[in-house]
N, C-alpha and C. Protein backbone atom coordinates (compact mmCIF):
# COMPACT_ATOMS: atom_id res chain seq x y z
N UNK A 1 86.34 -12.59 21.75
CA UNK A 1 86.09 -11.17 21.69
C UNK A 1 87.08 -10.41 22.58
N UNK A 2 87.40 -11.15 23.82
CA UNK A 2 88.45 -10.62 24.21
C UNK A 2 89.82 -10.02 24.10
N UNK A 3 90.25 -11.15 23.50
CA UNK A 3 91.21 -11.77 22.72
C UNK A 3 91.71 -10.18 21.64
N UNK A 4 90.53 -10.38 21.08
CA UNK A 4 90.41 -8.98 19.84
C UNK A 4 90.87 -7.57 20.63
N UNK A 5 89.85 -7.57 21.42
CA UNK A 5 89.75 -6.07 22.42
C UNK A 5 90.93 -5.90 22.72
N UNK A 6 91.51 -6.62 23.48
CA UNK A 6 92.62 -6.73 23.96
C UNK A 6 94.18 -6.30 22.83
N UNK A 7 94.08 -7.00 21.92
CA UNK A 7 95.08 -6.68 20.89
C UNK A 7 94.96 -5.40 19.83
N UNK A 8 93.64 -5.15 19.61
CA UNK A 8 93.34 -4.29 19.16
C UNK A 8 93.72 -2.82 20.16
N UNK A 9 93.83 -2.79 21.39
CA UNK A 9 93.95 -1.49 21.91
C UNK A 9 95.54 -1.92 22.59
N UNK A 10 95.70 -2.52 21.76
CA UNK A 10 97.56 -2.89 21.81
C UNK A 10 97.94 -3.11 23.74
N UNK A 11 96.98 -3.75 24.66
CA UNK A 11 97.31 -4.17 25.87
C UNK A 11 98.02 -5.07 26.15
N UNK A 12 99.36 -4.81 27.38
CA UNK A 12 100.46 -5.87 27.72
C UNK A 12 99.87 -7.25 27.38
N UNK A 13 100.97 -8.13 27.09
CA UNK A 13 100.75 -9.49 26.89
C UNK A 13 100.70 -10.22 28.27
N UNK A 14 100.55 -9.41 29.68
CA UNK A 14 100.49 -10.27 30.67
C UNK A 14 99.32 -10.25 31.34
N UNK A 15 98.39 -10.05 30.36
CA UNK A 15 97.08 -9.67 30.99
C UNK A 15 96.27 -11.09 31.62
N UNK A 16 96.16 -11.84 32.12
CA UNK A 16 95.15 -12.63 32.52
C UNK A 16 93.84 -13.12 31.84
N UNK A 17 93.89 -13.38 30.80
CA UNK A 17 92.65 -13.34 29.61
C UNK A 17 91.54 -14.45 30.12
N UNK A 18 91.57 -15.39 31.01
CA UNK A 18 90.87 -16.62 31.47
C UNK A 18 90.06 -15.72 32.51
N UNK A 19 90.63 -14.99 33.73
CA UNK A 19 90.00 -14.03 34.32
C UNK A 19 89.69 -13.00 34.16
N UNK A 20 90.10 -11.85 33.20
CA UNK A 20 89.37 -11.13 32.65
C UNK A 20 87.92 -11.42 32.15
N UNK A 21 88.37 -12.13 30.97
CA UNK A 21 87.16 -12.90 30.66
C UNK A 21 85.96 -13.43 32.31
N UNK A 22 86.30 -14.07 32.66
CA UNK A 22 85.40 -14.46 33.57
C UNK A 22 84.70 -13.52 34.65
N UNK A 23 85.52 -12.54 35.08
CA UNK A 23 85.20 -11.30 35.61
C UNK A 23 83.97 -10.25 34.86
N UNK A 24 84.17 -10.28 33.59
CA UNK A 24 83.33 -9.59 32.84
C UNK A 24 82.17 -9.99 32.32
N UNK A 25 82.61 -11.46 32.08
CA UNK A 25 80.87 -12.28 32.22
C UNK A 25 80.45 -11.95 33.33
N UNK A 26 80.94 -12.37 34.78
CA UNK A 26 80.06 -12.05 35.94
C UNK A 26 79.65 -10.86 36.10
N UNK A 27 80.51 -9.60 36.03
CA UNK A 27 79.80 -8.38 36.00
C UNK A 27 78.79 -8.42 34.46
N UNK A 28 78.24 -8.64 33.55
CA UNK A 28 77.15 -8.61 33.07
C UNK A 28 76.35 -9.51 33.21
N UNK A 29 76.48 -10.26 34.21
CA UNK A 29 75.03 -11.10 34.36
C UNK A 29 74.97 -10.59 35.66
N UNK A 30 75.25 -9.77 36.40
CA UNK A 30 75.14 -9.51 37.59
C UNK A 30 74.36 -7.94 37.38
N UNK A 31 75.26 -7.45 36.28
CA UNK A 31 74.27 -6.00 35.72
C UNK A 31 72.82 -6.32 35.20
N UNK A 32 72.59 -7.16 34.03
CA UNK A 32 71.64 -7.91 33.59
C UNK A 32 70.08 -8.09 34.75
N UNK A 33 70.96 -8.70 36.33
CA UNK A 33 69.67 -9.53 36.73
C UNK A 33 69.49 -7.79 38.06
N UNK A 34 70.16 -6.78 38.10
CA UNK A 34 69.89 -5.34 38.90
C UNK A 34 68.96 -5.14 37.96
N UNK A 35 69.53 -4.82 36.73
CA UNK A 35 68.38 -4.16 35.65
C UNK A 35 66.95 -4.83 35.66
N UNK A 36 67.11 -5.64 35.68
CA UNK A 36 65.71 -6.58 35.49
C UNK A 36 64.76 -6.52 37.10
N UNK A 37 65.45 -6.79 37.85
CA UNK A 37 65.28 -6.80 39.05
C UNK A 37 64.81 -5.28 40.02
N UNK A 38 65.49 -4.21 40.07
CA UNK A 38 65.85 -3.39 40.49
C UNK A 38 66.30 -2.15 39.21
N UNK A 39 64.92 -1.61 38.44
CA UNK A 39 65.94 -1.06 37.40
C UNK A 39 65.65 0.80 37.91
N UNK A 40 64.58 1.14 38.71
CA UNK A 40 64.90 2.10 39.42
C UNK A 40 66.52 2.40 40.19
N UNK A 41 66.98 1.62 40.85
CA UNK A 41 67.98 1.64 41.60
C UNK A 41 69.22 1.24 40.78
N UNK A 42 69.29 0.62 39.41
CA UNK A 42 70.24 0.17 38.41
C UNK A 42 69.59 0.56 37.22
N UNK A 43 69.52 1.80 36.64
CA UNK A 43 68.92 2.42 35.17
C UNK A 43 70.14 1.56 34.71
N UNK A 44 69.99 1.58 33.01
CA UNK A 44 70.71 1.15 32.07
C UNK A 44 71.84 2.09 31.79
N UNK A 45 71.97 3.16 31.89
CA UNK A 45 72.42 4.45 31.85
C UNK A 45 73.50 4.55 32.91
N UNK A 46 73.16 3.74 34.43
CA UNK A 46 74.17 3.61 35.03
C UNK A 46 74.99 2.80 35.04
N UNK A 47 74.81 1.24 34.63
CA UNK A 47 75.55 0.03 34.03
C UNK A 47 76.51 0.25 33.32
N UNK A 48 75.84 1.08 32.34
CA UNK A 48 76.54 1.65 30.54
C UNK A 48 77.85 2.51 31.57
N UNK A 49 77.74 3.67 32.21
CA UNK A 49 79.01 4.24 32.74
C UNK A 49 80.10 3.47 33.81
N UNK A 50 79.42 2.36 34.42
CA UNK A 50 80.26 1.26 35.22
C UNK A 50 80.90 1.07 33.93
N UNK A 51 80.08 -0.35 33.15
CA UNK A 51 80.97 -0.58 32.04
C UNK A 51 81.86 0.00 31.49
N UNK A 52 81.75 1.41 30.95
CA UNK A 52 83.02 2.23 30.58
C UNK A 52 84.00 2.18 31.77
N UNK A 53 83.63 2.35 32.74
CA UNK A 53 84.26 2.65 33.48
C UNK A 53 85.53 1.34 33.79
N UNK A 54 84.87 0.14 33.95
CA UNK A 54 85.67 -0.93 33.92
C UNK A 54 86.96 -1.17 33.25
N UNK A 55 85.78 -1.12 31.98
CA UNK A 55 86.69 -2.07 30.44
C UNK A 55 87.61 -0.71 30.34
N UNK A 56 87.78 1.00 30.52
CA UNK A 56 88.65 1.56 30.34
C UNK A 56 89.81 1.21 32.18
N UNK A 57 89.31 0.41 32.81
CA UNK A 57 90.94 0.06 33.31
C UNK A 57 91.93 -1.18 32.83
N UNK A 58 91.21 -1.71 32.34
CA UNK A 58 92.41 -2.48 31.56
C UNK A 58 93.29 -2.09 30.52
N UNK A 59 94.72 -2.02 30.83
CA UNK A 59 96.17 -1.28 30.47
C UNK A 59 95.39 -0.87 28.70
N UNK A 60 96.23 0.14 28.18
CA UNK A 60 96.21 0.08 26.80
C UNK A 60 97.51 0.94 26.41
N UNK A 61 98.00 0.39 25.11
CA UNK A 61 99.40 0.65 24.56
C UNK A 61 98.55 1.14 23.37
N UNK A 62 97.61 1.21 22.68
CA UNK A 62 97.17 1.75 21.51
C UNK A 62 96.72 3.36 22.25
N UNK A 63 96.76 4.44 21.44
CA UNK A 63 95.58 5.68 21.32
C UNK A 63 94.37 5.29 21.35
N UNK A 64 93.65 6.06 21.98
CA UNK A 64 92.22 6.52 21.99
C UNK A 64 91.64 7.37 21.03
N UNK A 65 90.87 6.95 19.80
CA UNK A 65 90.21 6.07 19.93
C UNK A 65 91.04 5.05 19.10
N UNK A 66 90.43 3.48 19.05
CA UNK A 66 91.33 2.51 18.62
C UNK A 66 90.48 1.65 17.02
N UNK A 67 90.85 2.33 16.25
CA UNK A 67 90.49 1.43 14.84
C UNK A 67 90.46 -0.07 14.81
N UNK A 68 89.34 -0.44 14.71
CA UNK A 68 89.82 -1.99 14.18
C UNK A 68 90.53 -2.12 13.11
N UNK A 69 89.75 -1.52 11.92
CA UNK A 69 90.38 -1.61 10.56
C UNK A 69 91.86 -1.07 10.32
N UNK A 70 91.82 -0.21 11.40
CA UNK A 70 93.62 0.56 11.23
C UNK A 70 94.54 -0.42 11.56
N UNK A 71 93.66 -1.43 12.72
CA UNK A 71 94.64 -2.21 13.38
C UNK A 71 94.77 -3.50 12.75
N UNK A 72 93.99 -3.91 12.07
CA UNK A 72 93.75 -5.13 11.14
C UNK A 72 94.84 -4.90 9.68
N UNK A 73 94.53 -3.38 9.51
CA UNK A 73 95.96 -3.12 8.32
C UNK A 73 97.18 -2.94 8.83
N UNK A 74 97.73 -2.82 9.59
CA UNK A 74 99.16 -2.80 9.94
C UNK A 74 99.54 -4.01 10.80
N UNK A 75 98.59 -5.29 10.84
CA UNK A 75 99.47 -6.60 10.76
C UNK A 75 99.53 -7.18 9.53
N UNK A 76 100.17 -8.27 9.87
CA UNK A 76 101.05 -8.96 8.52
C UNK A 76 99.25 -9.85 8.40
N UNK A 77 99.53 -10.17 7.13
CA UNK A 77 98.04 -11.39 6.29
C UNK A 77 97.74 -12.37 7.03
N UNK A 78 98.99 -13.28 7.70
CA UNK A 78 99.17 -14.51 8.35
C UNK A 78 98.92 -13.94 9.67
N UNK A 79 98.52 -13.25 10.19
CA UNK A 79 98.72 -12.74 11.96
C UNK A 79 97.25 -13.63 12.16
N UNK A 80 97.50 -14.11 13.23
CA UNK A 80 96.59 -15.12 13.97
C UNK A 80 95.39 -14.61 14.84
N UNK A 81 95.62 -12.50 14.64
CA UNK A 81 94.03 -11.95 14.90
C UNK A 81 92.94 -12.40 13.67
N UNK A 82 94.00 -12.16 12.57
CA UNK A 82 92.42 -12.45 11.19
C UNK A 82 91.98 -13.12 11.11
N UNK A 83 92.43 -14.56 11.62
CA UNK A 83 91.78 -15.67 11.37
C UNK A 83 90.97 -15.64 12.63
N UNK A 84 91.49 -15.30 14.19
CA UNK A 84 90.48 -15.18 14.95
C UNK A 84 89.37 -14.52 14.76
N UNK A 85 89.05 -13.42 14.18
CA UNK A 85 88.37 -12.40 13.99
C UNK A 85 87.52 -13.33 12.65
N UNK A 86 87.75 -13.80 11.41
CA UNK A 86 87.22 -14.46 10.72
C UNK A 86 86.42 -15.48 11.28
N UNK A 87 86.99 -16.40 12.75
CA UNK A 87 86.37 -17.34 12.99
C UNK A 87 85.20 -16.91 13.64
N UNK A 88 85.22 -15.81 14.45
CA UNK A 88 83.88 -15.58 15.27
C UNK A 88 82.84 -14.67 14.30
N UNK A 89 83.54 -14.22 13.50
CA UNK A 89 82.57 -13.51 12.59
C UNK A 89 81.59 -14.53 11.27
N UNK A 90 82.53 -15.89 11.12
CA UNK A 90 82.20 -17.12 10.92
C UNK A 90 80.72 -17.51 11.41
N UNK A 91 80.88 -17.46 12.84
CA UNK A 91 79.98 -18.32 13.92
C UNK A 91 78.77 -17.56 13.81
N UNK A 92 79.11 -16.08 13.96
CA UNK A 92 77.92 -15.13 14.00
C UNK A 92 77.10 -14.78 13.00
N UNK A 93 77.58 -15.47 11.55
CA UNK A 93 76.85 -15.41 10.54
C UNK A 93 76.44 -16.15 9.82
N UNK A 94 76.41 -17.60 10.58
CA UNK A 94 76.29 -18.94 10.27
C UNK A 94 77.28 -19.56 9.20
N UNK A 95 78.53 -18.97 9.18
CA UNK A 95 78.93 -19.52 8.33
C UNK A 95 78.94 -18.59 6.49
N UNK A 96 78.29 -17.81 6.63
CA UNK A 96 77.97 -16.33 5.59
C UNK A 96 79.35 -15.56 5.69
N UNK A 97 79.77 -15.03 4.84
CA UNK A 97 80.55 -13.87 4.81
C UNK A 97 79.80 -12.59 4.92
N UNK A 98 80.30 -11.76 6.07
CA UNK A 98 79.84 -10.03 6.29
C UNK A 98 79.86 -9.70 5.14
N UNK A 99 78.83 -8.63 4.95
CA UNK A 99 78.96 -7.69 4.02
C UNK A 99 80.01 -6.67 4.04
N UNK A 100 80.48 -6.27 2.87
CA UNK A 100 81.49 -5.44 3.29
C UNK A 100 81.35 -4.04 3.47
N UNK A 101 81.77 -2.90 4.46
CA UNK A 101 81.53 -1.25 4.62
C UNK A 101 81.33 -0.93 3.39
C-alpha cells in the first residue's frame, strides 16, 4: 500500500519505504491503543488530523489532489504498479475480481 501511495503522488525514489512503512505501522497502533485507552484525551478526530498531518510530509512530485485512475492511465500496461495494485486487490478479495466503477 505504500508502495502505491508513494508512486501514485509521484514521491522521490529515495524515500526509505522499509521505514516509512514501519514508522506508520507504529504510529497506528500507538493511535489505536490512546483511542481505546484514553479516548477523552485522544478523540478520533484528533488522530484523523495527526494522520493528515503526517502522511502530508512525505515529499510529493504529483498535484493535489492525486487520481489513482489518472495515474494508473498514464503508465505503460507492463508498469510493475498494476500488477502490484492487482496483487493486493487479489488478496483483499480472496482472489475475486473488484467490481468495476
Amino acid at each position: 500500500l505504500l508502495e502505491v501511495g508513494l508512486r501514485v503522488r509521484d514521491s522521490p525514489t529515495d524515500v526509505d519505504r522499509d521505514l516509512v512503512s514501519r514508522m506508520l505501522v507504529g504510529n497506528a497502533e500507538e493511535g489505536a491503543r490512546l483511542l481505546l485507552q484514553r479516548p477523552d484525551e485522544y478523540p478520533r478526530e484528533r488522530l484523523l488530523r495527526f494522520t493528515r498531518w503526517l502522511t502530508g510530509t512525505i515529499p510529493r512530485g504529483a498535484a493535489y489532489p492525486v487520481s489513482l485512475r489518472e495515474r494508473l492511465d498514464g503508465l505503460p500496461a507492463d508498469d510493475p504498479l498494476h500488477a502490484l495494485i492487482a496483487a493486493h486487490a487479489a488478496a483483499l478479495t480472496g482472489g475475486q475480481a473488484p467490481a468495476d466503477d
